[in-house]
Protein backbone atom coordinates (compact mmCIF):
# COMPACT_ATOMS: atom_id res chain seq x y z
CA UNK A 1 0.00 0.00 0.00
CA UNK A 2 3.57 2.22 0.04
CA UNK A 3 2.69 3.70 -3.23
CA UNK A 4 -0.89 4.35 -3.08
CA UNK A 5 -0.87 6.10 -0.02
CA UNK A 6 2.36 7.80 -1.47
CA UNK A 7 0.24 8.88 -4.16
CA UNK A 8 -2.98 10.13 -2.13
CA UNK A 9 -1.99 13.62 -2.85
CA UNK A 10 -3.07 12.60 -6.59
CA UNK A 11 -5.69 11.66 -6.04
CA UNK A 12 -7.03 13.78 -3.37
CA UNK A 13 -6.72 16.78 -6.30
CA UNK A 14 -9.63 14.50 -8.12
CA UNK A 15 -12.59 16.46 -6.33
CA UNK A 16 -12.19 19.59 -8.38
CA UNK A 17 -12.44 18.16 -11.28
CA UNK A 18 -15.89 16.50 -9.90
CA UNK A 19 -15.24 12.99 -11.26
CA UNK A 20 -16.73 9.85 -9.18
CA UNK A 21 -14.26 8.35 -6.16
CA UNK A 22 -12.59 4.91 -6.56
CA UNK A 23 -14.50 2.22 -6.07
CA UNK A 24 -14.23 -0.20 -3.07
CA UNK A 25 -12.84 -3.15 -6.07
CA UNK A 26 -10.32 -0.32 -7.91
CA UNK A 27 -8.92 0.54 -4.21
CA UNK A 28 -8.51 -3.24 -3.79
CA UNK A 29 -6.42 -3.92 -7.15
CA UNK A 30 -4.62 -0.86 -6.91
CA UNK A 31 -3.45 -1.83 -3.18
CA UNK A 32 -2.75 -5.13 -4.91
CA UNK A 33 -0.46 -3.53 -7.14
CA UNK A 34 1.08 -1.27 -4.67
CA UNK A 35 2.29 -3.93 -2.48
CA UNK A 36 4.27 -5.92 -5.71
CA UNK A 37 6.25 -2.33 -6.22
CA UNK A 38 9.77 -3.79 -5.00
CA UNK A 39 11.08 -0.34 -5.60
CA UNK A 40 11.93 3.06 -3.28
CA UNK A 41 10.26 6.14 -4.36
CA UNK A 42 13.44 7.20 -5.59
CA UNK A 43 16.48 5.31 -7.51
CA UNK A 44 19.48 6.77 -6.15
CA UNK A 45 22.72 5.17 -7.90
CA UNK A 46 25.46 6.60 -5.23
CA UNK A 47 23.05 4.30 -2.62
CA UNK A 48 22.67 1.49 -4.94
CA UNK A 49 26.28 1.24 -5.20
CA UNK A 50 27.57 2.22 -1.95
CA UNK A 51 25.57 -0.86 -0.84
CA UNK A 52 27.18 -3.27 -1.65
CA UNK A 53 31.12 -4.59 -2.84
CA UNK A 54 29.32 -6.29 -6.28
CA UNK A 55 28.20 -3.85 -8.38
CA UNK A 56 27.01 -5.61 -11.16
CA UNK A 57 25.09 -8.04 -9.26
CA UNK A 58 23.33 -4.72 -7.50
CA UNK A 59 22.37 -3.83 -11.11
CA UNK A 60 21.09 -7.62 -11.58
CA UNK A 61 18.98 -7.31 -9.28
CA UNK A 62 18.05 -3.82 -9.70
CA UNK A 63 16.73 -5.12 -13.27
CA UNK A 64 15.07 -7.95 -11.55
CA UNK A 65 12.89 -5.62 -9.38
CA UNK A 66 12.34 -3.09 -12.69
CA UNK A 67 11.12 -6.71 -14.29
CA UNK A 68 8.62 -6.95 -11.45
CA UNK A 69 7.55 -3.57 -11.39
CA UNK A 70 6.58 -4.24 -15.15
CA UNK A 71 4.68 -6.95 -14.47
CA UNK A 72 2.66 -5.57 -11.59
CA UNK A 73 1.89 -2.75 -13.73
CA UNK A 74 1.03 -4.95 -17.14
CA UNK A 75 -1.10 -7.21 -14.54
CA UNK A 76 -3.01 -4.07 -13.31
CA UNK A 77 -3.73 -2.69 -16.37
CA UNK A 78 -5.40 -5.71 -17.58
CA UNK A 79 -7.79 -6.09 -14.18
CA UNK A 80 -10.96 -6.86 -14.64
CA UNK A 81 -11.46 -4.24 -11.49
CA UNK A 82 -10.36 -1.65 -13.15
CA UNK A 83 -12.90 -1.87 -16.04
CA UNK A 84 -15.04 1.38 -16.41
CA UNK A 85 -18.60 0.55 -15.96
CA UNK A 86 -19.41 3.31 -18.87
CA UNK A 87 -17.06 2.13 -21.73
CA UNK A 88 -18.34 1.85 -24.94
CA UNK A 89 -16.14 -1.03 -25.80
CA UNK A 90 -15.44 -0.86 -29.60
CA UNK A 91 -15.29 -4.72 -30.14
CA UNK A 92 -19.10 -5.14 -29.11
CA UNK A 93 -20.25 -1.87 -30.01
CA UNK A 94 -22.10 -1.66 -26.52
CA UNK A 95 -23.23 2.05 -25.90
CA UNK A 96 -23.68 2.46 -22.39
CA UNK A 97 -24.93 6.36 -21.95
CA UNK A 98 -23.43 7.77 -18.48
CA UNK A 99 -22.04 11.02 -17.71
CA UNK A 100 -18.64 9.77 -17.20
CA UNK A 101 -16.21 9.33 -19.91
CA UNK A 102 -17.47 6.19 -21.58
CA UNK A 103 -14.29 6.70 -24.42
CA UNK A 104 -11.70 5.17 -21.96
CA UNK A 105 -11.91 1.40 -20.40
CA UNK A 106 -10.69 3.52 -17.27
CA UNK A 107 -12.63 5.78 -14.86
CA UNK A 108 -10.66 9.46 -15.09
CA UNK A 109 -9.82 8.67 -11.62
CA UNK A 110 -8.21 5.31 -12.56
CA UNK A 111 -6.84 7.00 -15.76
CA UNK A 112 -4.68 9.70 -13.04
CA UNK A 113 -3.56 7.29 -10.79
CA UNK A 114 -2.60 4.58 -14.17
CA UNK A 115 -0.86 7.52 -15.34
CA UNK A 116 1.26 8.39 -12.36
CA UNK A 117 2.07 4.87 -12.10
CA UNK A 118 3.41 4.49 -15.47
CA UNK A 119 5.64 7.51 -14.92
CA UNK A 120 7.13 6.48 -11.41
CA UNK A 121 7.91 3.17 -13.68
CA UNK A 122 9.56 4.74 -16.90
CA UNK A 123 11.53 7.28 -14.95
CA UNK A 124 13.03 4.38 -12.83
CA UNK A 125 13.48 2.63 -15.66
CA UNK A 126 15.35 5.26 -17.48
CA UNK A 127 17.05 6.29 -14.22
CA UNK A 128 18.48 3.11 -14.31
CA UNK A 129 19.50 2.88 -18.00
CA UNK A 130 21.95 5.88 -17.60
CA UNK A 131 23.38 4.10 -14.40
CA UNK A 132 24.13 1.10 -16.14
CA UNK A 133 25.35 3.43 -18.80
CA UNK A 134 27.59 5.48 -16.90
CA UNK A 135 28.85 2.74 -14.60
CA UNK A 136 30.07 0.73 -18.04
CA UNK A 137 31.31 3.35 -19.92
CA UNK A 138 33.26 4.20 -16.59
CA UNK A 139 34.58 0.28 -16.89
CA UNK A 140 36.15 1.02 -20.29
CA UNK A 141 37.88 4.40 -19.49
CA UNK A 142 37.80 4.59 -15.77
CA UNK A 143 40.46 7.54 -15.63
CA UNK A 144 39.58 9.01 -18.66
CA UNK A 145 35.77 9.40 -18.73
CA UNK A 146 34.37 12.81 -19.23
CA UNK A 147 32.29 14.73 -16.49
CA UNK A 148 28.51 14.81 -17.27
CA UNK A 149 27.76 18.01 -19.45
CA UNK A 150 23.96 19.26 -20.31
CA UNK A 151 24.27 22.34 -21.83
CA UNK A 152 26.66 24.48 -24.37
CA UNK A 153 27.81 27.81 -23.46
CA UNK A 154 28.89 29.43 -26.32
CA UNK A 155 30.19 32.69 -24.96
CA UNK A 156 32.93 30.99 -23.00
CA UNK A 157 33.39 28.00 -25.56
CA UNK A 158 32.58 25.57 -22.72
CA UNK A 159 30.04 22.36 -21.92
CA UNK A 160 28.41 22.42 -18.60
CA UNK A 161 26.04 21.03 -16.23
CA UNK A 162 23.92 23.55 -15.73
CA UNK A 163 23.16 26.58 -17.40
């Protein structure tokens, strides 16, 4: 339940936009879900790696937990829970006339939290990437690799960090 009552704040924001409240069976799966989520809220690399003497096998098993995270996520996504009531679904061409958005197989509320999800996920994921990126370009030139640059400053002909 870490994550869902992480994201509360969310969700909490759904009243203005006057949209119904989760249902008792969407509260269920998402708790479901939040309690597979092997991951902190945040991937920090220095604490990965200070750790622990084996850094590849921290990255192993960093990729195992992304791999669960995925699945959690592909399982929720497909729960029958989940399923807005008012979805015209295109394969049976059932119109069910509601004043909620019947154009998504989500309730907006679901649709919010799915979304936030999904984000937490891929900027882990990517987080990770340019770890393992850095860490093994650091194995092939480990006195020679460059400092991490983000911007060009032209006036003083130099790359930088920051702006």
């Amino acid at each position: 339940m870490r994550y869902f009552r992480e994201s509360m704040q969310n969700n909490m924001s759904l009243c203005q936009y006057n949209v119904r409240a989760f249902t008792d069976a969407e509260i269920d799966a998402v708790e479901e879900y939040d309690d597979q989520v092997p991951l902190p809220a945040y991937f920090d690399l220095e604490t990965l790696l200070a750790d622990t003497d084996d850094t590849a096998g921290a990255f192993r098993q960093r990729a195992e937990e992304l791999t669960r995270w995925h699945q959690a996520l592909t399982k929720l996504l497909a729960d029958p829970r989940l399923r807005n009531v008012n979805y015209d679904d295109p394969e049976t061409s059932t119109r069910v006339t509601s004043t909620e958005d019947s154009r998504s197989p989500y309730s907006p509320a679901v649709r919010r939290f799915l979304k936030s999800a999904a984000g937490d996920y891929h900027r882990h994921r990517h987080g990770y990437e340019y770890a393992v990126t850095v860490w093994a370009l650091g194995l092939q030139a480990p006195t020679s690799y460059p400092p991490e640059t983000r911007h060009l400053h032209l006036a003083t002909r130099e790359l930088r960090l920051w702006e």
